[in-house]
N, C-alpha and C. Protein backbone atom coordinates (compact mmCIF):
# COMPACT_ATOMS: atom_id res chain seq x y z
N UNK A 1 77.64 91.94 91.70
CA UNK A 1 78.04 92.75 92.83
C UNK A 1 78.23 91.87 94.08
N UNK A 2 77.21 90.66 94.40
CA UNK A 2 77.48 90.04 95.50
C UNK A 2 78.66 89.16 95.43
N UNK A 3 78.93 88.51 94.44
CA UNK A 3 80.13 87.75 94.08
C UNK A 3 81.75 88.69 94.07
N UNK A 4 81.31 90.22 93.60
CA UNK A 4 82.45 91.13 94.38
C UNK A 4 82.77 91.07 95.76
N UNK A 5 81.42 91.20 96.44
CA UNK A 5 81.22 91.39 97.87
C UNK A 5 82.33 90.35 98.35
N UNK A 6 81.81 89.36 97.95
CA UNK A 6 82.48 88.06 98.98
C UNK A 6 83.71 87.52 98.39
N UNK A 7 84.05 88.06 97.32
CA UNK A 7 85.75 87.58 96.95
C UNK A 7 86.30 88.81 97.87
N UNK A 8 86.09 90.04 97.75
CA UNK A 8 86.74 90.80 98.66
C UNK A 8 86.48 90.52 100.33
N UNK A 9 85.52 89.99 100.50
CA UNK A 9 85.36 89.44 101.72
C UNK A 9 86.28 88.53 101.86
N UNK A 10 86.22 87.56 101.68
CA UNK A 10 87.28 86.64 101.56
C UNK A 10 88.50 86.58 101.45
N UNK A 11 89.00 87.78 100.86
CA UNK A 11 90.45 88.39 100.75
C UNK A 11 91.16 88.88 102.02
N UNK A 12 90.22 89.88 102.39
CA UNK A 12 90.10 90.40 104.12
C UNK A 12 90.24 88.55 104.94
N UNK A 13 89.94 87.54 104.79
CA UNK A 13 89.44 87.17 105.80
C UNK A 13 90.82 86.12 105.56
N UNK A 14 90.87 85.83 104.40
CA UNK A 14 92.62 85.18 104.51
C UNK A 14 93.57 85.78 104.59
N UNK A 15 93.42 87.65 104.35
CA UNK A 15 94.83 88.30 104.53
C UNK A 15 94.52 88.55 106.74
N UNK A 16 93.68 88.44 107.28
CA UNK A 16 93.58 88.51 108.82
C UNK A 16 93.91 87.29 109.27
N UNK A 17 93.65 86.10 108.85
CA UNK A 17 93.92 85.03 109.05
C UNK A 17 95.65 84.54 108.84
N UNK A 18 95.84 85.15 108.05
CA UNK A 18 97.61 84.81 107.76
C UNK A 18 98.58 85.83 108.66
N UNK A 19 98.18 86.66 108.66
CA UNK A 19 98.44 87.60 110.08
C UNK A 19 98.40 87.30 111.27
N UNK A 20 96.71 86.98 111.81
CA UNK A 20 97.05 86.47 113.02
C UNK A 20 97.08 84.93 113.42
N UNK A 21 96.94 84.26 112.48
CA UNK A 21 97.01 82.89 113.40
C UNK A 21 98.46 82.24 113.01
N UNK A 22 99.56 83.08 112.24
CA UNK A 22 100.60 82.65 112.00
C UNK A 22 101.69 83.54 112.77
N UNK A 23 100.97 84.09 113.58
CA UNK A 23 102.05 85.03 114.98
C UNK A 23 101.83 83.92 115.84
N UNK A 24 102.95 84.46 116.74
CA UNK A 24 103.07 84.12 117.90
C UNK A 24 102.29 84.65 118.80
N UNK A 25 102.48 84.60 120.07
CA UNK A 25 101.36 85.24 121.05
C UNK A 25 102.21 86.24 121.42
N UNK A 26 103.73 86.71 121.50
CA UNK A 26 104.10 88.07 121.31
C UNK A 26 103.55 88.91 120.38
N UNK A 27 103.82 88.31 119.23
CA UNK A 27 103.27 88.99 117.97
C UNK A 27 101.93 89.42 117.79
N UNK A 28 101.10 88.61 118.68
CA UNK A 28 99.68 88.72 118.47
C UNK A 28 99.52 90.07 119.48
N UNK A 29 100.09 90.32 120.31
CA UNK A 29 99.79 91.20 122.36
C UNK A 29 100.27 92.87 121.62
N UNK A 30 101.89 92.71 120.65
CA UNK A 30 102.15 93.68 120.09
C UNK A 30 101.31 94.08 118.85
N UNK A 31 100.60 93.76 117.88
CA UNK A 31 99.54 93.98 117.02
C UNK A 31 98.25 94.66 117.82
N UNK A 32 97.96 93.71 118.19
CA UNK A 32 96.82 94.24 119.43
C UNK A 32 96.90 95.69 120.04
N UNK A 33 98.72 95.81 120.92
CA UNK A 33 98.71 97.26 121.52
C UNK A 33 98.90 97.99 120.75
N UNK A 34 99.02 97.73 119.04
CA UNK A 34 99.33 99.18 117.65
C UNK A 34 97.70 99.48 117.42
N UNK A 35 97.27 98.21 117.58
CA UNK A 35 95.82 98.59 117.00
C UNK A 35 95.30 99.35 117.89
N UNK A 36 95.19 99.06 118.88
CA UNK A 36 94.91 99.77 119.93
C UNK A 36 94.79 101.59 120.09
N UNK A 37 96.24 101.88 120.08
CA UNK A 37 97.26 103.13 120.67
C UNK A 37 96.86 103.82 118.97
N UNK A 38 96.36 102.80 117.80
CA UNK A 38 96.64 103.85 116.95
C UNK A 38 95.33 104.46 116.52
N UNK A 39 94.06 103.28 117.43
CA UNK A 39 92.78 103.85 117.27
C UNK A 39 92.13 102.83 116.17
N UNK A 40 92.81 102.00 115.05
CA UNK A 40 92.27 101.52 114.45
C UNK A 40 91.81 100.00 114.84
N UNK A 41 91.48 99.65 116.02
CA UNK A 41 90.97 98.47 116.70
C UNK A 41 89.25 98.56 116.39
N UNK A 42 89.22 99.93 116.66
CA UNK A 42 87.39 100.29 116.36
C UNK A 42 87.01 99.77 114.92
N UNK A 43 87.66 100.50 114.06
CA UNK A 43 87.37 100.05 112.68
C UNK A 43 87.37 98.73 111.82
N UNK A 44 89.01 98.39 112.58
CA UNK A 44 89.63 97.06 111.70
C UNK A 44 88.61 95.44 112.57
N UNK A 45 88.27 95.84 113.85
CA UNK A 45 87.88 94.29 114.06
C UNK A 45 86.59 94.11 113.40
N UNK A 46 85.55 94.73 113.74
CA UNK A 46 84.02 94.53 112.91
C UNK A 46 84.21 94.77 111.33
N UNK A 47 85.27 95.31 110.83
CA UNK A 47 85.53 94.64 109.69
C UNK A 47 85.54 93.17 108.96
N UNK A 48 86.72 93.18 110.03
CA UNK A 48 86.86 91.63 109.52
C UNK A 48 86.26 90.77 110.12
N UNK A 49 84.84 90.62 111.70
CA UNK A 49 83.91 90.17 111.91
C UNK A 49 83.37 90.17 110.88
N UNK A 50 83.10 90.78 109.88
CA UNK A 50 81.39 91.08 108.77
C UNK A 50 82.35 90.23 107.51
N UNK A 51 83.74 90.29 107.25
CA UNK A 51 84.28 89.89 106.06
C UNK A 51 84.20 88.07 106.84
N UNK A 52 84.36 88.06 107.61
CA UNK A 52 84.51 86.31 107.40
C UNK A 52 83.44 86.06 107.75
N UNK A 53 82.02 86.63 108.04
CA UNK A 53 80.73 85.88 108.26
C UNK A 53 80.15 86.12 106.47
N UNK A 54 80.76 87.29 105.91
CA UNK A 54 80.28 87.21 104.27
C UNK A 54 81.34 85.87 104.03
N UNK A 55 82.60 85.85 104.25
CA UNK A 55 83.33 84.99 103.66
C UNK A 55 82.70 83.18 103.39
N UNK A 56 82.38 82.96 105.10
CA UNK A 56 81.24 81.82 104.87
C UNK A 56 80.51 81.29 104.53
């Protein structure tokens, strides 16, 4: 189960990583104001805070 945990952790943490550090900083300001406006900023960031500290 823990070895589930952290491949799916890890999945989260290279599919956030290929997202945002391969935008631009437009790309990054417009992501930001969807996450935002659509409410899922609450959910999606401490997500993927907890997936890349399991990922580690």
């Amino acid at each position: 189960m823990a070895g589930l945990l952290q491949r799916t952790a890890q999945a989260i943490d290279e599919m956030w990583q290929s997202i945002w550090h391969d935008s631009s900083r437009a790309e990054k300001v417009v992501i930001a104001i969807v996450l935002l406006v659509t409410g899922l900023a609450i959910p999606v960031i401490p997500i993927v805070l907890l997936a890349r500290i399991i990922a580690n």
